[in-house]
C-alpha atoms as a PDB file:
ATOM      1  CA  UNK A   1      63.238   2.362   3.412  1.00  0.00           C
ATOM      2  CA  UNK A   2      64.104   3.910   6.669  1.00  0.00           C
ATOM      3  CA  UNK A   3      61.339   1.544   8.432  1.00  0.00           C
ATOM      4  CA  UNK A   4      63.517  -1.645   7.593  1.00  0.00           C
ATOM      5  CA  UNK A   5      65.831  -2.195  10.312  1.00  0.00           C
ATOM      6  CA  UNK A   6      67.953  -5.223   9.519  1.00  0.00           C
ATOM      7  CA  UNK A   7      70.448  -4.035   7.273  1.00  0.00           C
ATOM      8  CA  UNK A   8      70.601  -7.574   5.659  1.00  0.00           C
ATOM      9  CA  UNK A   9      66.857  -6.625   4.477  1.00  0.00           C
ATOM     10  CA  UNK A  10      67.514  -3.392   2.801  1.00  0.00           C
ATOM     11  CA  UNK A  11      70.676  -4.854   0.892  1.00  0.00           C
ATOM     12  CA  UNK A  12      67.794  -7.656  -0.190  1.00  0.00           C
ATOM     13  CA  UNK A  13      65.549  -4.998  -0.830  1.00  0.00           C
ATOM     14  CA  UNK A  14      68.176  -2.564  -2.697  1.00  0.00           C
ATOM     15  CA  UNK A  15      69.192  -5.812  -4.923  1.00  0.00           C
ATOM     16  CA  UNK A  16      65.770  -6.990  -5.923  1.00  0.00           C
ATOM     17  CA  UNK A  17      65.460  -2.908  -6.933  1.00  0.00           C
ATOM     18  CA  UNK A  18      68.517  -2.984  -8.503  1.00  0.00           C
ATOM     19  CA  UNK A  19      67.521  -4.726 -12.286  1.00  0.00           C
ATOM     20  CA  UNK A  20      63.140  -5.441 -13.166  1.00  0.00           C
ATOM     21  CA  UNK A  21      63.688  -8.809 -14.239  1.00  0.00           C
ATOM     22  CA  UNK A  22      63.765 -12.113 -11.993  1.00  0.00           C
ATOM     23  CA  UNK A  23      62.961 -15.293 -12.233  1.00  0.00           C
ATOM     24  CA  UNK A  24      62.818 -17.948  -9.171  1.00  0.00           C
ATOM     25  CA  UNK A  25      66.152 -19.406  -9.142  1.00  0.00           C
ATOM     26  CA  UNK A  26      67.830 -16.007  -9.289  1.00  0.00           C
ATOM     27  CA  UNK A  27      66.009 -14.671  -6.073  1.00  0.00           C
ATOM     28  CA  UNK A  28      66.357 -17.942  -3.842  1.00  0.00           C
ATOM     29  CA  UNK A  29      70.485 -17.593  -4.652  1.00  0.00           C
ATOM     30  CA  UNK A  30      70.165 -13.850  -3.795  1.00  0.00           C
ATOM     31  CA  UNK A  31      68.259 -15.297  -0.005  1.00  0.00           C
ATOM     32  CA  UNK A  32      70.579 -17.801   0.271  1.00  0.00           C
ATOM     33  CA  UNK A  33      73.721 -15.024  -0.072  1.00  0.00           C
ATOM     34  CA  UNK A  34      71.810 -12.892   2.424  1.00  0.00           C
ATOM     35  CA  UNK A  35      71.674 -15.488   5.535  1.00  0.00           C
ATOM     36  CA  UNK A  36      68.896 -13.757   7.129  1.00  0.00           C
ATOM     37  CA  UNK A  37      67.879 -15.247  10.455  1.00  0.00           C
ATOM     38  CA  UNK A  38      65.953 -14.137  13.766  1.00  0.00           C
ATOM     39  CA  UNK A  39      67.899 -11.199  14.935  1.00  0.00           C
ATOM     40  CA  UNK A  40      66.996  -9.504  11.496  1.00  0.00           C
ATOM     41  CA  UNK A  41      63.461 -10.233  11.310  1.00  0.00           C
ATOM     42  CA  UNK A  42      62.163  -9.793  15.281  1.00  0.00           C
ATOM     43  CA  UNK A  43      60.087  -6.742  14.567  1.00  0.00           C
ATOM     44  CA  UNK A  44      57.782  -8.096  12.174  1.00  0.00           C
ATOM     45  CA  UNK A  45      56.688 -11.185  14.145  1.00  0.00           C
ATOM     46  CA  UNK A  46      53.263 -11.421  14.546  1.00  0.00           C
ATOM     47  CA  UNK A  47      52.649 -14.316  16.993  1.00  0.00           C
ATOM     48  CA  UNK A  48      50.176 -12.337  19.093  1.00  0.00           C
ATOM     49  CA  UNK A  49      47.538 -12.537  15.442  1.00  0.00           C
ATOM     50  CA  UNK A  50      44.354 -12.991  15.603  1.00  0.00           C
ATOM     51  CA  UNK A  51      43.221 -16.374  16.573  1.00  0.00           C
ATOM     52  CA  UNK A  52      40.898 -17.048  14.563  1.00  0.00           C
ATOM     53  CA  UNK A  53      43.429 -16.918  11.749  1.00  0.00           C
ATOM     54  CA  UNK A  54      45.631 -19.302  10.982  1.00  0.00           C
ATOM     55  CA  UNK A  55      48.869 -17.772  10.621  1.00  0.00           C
ATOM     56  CA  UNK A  56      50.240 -14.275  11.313  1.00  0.00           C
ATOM     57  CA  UNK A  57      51.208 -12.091   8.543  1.00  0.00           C
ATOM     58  CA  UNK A  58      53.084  -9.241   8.050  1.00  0.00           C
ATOM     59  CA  UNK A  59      54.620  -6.786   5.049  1.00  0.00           C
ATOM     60  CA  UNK A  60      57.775  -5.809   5.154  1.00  0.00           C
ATOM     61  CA  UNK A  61      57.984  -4.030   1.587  1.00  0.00           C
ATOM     62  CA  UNK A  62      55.868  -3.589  -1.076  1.00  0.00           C
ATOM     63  CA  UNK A  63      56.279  -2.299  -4.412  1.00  0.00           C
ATOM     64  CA  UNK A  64      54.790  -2.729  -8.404  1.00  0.00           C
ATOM     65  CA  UNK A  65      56.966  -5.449  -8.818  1.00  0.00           C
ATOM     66  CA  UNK A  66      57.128  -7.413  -5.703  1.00  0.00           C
ATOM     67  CA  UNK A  67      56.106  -8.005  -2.099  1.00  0.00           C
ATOM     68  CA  UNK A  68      58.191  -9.436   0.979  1.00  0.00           C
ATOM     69  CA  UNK A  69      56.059 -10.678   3.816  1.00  0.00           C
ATOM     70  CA  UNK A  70      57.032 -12.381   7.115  1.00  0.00           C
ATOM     71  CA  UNK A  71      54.668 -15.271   7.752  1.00  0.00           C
ATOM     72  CA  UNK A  72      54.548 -16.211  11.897  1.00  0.00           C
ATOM     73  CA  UNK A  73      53.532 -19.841  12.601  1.00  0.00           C
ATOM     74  CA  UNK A  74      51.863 -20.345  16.710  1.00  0.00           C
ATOM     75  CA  UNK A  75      51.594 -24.450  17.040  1.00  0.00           C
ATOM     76  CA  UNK A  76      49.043 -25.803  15.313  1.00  0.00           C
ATOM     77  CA  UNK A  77      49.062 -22.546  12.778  1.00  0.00           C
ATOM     78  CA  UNK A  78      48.814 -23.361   9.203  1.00  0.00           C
ATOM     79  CA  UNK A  79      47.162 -22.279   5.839  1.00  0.00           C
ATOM     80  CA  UNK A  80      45.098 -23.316   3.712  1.00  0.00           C
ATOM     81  CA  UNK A  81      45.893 -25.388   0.368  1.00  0.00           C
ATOM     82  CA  UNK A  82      46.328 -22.354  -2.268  1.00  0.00           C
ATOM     83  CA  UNK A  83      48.145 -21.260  -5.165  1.00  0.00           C
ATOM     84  CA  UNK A  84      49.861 -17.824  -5.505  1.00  0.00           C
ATOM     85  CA  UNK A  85      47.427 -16.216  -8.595  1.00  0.00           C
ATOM     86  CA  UNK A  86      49.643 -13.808 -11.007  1.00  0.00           C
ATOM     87  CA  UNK A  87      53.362 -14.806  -8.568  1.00  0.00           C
ATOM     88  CA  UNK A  88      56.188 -15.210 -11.590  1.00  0.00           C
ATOM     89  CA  UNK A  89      58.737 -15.485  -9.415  1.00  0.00           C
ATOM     90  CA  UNK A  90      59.387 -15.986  -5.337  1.00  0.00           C
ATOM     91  CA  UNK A  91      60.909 -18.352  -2.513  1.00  0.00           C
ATOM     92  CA  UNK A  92      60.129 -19.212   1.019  1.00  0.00           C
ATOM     93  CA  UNK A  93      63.058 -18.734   3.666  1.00  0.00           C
ATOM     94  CA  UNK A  94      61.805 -21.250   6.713  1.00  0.00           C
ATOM     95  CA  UNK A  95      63.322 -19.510   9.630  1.00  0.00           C
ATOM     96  CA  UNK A  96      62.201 -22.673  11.607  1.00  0.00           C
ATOM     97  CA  UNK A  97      60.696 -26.187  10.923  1.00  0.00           C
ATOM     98  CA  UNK A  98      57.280 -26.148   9.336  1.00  0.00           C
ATOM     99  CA  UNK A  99      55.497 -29.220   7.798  1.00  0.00           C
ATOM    100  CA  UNK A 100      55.077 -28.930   3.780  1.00  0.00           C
ATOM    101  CA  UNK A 101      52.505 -30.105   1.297  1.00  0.00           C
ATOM    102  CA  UNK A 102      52.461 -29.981  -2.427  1.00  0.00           C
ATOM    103  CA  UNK A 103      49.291 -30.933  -4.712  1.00  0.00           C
ATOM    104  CA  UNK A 104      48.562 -31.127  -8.235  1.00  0.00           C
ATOM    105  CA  UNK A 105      45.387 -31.090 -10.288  1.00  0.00           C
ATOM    106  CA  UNK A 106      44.836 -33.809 -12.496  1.00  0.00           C
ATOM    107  CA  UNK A 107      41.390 -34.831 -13.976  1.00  0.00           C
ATOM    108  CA  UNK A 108      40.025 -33.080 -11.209  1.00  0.00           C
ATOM    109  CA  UNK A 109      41.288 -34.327  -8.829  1.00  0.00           C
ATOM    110  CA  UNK A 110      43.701 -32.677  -5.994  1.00  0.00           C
ATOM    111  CA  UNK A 111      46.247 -34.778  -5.228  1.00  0.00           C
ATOM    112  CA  UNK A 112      49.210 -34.822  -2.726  1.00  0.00           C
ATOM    113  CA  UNK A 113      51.960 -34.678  -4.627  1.00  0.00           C
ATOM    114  CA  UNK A 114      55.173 -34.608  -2.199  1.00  0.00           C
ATOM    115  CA  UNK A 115      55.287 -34.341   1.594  1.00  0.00           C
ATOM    116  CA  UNK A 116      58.183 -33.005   3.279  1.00  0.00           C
ATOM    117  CA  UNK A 117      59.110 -31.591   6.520  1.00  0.00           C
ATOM    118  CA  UNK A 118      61.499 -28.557   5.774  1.00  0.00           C
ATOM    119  CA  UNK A 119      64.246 -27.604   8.278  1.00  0.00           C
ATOM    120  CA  UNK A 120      65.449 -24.981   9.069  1.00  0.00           C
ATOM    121  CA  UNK A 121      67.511 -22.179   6.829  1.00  0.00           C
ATOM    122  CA  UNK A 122      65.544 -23.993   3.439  1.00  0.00           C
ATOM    123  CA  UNK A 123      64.703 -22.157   1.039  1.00  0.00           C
ATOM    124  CA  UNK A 124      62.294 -22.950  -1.356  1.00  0.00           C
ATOM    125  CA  UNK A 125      61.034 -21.614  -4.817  1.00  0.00           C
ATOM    126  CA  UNK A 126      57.779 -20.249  -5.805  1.00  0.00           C
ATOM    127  CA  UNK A 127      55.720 -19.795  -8.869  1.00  0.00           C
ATOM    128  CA  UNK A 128      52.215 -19.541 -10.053  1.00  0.00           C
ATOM    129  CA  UNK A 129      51.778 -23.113 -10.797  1.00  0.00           C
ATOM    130  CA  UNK A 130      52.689 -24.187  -7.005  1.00  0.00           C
ATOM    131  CA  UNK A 131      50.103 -25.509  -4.671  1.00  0.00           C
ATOM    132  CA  UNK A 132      50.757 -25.719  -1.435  1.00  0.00           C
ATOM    133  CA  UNK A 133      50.439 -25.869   2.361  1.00  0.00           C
ATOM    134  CA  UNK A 134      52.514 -25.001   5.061  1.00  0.00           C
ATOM    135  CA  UNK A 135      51.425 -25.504   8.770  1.00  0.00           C
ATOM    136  CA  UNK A 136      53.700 -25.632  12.538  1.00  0.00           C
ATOM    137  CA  UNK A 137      53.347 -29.268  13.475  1.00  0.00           C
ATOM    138  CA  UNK A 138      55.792 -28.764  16.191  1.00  0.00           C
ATOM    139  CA  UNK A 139      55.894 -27.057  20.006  1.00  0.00           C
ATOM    140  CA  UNK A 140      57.737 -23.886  19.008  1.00  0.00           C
ATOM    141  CA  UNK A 141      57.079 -20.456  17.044  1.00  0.00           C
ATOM    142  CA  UNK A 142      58.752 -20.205  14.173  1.00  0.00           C
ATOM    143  CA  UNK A 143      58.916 -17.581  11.168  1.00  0.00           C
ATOM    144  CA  UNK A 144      59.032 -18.182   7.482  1.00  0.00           C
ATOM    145  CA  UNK A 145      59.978 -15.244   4.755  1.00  0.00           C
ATOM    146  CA  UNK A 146      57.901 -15.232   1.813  1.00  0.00           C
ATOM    147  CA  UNK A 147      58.507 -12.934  -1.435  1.00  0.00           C
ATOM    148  CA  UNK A 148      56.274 -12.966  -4.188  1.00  0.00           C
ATOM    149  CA  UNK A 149      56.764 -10.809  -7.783  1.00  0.00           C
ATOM    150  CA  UNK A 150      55.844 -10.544 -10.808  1.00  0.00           C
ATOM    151  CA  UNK A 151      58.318  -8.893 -14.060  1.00  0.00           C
ATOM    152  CA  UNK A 152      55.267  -8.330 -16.306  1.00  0.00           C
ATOM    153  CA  UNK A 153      51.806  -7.354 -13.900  1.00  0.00           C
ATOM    154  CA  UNK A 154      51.812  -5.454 -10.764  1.00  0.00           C
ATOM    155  CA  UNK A 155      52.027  -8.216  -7.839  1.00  0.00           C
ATOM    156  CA  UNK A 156      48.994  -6.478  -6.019  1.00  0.00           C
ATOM    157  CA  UNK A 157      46.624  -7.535  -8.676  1.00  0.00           C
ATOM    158  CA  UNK A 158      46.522 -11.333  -7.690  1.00  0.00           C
ATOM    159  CA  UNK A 159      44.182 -13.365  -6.760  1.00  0.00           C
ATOM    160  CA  UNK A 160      44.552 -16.540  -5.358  1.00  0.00           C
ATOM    161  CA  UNK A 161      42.569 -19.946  -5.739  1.00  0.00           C
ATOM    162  CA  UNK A 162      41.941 -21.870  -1.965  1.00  0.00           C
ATOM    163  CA  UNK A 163      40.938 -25.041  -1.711  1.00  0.00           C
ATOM    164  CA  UNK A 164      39.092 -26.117   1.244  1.00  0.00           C
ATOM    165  CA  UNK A 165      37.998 -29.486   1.158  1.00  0.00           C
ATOM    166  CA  UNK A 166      36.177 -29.442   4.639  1.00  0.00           C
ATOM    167  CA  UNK A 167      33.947 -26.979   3.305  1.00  0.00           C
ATOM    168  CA  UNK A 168      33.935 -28.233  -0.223  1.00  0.00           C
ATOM    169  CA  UNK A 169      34.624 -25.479  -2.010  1.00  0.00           C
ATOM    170  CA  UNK A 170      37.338 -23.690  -3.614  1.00  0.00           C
ATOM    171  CA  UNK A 171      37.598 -19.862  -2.976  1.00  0.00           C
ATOM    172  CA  UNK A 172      39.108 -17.120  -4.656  1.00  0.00           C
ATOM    173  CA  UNK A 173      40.821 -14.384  -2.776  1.00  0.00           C
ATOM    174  CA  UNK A 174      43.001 -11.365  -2.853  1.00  0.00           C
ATOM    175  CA  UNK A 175      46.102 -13.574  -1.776  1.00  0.00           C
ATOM    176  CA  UNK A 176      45.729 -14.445   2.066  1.00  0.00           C
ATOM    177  CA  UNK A 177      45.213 -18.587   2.152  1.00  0.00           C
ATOM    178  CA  UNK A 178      43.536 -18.585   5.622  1.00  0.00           C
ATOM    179  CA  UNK A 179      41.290 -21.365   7.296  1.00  0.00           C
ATOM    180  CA  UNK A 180      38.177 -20.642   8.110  1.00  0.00           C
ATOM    181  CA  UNK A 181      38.488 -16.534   6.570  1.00  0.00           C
ATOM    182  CA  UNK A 182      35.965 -14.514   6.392  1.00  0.00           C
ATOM    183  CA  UNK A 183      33.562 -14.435   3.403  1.00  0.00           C
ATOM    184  CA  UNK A 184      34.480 -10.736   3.396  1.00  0.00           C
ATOM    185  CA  UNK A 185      37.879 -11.935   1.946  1.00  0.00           C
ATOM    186  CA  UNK A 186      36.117 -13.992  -1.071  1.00  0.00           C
ATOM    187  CA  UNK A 187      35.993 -12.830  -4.411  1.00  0.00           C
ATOM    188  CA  UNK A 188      34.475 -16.014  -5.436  1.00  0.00           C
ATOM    189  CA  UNK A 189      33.627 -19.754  -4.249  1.00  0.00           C
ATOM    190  CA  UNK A 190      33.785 -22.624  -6.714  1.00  0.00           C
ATOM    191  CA  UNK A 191      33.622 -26.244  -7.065  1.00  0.00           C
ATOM    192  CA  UNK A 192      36.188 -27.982  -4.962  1.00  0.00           C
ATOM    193  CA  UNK A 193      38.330 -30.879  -7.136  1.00  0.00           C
ATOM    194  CA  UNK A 194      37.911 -34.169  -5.775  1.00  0.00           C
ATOM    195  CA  UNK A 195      40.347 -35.556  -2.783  1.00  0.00           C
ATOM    196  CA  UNK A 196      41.311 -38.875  -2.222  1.00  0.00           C
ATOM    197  CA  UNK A 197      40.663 -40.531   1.512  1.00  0.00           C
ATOM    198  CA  UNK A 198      44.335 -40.693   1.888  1.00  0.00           C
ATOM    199  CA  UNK A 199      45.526 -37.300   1.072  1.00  0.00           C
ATOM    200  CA  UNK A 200      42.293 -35.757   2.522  1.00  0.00           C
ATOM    201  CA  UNK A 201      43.227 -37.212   5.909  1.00  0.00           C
ATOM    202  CA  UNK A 202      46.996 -36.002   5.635  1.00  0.00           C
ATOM    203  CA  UNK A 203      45.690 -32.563   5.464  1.00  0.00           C
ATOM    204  CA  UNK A 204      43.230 -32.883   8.122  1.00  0.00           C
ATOM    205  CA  UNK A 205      45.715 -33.867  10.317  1.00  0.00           C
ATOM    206  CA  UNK A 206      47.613 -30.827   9.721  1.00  0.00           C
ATOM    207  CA  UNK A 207      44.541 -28.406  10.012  1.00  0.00           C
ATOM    208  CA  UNK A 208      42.319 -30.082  12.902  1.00  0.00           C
ATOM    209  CA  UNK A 209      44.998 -27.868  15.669  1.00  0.00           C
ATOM    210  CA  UNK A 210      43.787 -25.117  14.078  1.00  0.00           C
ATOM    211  CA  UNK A 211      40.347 -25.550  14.258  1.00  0.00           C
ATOM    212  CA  UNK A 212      40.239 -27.190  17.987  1.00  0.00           C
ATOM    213  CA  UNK A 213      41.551 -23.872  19.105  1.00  0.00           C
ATOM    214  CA  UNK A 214      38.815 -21.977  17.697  1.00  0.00           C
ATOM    215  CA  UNK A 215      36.374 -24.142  18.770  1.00  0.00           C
ATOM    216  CA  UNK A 216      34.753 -25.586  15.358  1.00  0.00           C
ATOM    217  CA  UNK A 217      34.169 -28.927  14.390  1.00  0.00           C
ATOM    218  CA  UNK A 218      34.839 -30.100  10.578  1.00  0.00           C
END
């Protein structure tokens, strides 16, 4: 660990190390006691990404068990709608305000399920049966810390399910949730679940930033 910097991360690190068993609710009060912010996180931000994707991302640790990534969100940024594969347990840290989508699948059929814009210092739980999206609505760059584990199957096994309904399709991939990736990060394309008008032009209004900056129409 002598890459991590921020003491605040290698006391998180040395305490998720410290016992192989975790569930969601444990880890987010183990963030919360940590009160990690900016000063400790600066060296992973990767604003300057790519941009033709959609988000920067960045690993902080990785081991059998877990994975702790810093997420960096350019306006207009966002991800895809996706699940988290094999994820048991895991939170999100917003480090700044980011819009928030959760969906369900019911009959198939995706459907928004809550819509939230979450402030600052939140911290919110993760699991295999979330779907989400996260995207920077606002002016400014912010940061989000993600952590994704698993007690029972090594994390790096996952695969993830996309959904992109402006293609159509649903995706599976080795756990990045990118607009617009590359087919070289596809394992698989399915059927994509039916979308209602409504909830189909909520997300479109979160992804169309994206895509104007790359120059593609949807």
């Amino acid at each position: 660990m002598e890459s991590i910097a921020s003491e605040k991360l290698k006391k998180l690190i040395n305490t998720l190390n410290s016992r192989t068993q975790w569930n969601s609710a444990s880890v987010v009060g183990v963030v919360e006691e940590m009160r990690i912010d900016e000063k400790d996180i600066y060296l992973y931000q990767q604003y300057t990404h790519d941009p033709k994707l959609s988000y920067g991302r960045k690993q902080i640790y990785a081991n059998e068990l877990y994975q702790i990534y810093l997420m960096s969100w350019n306006p207009g940024d966002a991800t895809a709608i996706h699940d988290h594969g094999k994820t048991g347990w895991g939170c999100v840290q917003f480090l700044g305000e980011l819009e928030h989508r959760e969906y369900l699948i019911e009959t198939n059929c995706l459907k928004l399920k809550e819509k939230d814009t979450i402030l600052k210092d939140v911290i919110v739980p993760i699991d295999k049966d979330l779907i989400h999206l996260m995207s920077n609505a606002e002016e400014e760059r912010v940061c989000s810390l993600h952590i994704y584990g698993n007690n029972n199957e090594c994390v790096e096994d996952k695969k993830a399910s996309i959904y992109q309904p402006e293609f159509k399709r649903k995706v599976i991939t080795s756990g990045t949730a990118y607009l617009n990736m590359d087919d070289n990060e596809v394992f698989s394309t399915g059927e994509m679940p039916d979308m209602s008008e409504e909830d189909y032009n909520d997300y479109l209004k979160l992804i169309t930033p994206f895509y104007e900056r790359i120059g593609k129409n949807i």
